[in-house]
Protein backbone atom coordinates (compact mmCIF):
# COMPACT_ATOMS: atom_id res chain seq x y z
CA UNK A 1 11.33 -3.62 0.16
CA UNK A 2 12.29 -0.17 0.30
CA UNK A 3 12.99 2.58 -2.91
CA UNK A 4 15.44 4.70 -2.25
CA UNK A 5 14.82 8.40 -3.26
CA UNK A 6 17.21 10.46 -5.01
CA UNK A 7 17.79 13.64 -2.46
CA UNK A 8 17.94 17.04 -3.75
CA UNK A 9 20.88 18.94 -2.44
CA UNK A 10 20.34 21.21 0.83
CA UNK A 11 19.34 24.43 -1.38
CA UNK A 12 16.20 22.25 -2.96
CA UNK A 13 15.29 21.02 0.79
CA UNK A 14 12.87 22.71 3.27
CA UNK A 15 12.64 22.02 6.97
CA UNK A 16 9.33 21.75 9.27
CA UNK A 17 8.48 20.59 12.84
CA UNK A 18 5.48 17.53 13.73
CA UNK A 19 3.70 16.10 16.54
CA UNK A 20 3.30 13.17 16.32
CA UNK A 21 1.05 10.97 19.00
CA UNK A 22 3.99 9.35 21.22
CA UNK A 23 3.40 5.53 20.68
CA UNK A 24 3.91 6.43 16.64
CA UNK A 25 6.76 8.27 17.41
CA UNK A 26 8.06 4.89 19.73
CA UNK A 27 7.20 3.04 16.55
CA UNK A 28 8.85 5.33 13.98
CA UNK A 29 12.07 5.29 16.42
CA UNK A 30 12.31 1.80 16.59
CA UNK A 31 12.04 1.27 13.47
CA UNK A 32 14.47 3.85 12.50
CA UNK A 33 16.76 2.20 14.64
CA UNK A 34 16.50 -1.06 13.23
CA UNK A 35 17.33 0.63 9.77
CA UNK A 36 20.07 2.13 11.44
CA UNK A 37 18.88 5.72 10.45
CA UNK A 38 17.62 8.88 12.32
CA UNK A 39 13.97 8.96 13.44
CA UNK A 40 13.93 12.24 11.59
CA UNK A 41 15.53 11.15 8.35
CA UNK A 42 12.78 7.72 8.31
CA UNK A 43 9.83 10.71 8.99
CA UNK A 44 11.26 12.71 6.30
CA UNK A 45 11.07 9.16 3.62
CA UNK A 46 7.54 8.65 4.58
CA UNK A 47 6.46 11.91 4.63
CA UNK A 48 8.06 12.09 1.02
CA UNK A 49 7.15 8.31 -0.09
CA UNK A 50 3.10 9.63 0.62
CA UNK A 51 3.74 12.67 -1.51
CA UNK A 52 5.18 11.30 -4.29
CA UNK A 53 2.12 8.28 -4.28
CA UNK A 54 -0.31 11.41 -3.53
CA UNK A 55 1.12 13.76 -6.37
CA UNK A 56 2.41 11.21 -9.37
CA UNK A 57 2.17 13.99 -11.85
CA UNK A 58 4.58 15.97 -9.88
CA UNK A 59 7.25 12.90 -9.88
CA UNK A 60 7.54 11.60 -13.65
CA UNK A 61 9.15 8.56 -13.31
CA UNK A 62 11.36 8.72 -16.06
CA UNK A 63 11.98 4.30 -16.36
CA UNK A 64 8.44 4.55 -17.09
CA UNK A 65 7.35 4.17 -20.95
C-alpha cells in the first residue's frame, strides 16, 4: 500500500514546524501509531509523498522507461 522513500542523509534534510487542526492531528497520530512510527516521521512521508506527486519533474523515477 505504501512506497517507501529513499531518505537523504541529515545534511540533505531541512526541518519546519505545522499546525495542524487537532482532530487531523488525532488522526495522523493514530495512524502513526498503528504503523508503529512517530506522528512526525508519518507528517514528514505525506508532506513528501504530495511533493513528489506535485513536482514529478523534480523526482525522475529512474525504473521508469
Amino acid at each position: 500500500m505504501f512506497d517507501f522513500i529513499d531518505m537523504p542523509d541529515k545534511t540533505e534534510t531541512r526541518r519546519t514546524t505545522i499546525v495542524l487542526p487537532a482532530k487531523v492531528y488525532e488522526l495522523l497520530e493514530r495512524r502513526a501509531d498503528i504503523e508503529g512510527r512517530p506522528t512526525a516521521n508519518l507528517a514528514a512521508y505525506v508532506v513528501e509523498l504530495y511533493i513528489r506527486e506535485t513536482f514529478p519533474e523534480e523526482f525522475p523515477n529512474p525504473y521508469r522507461k
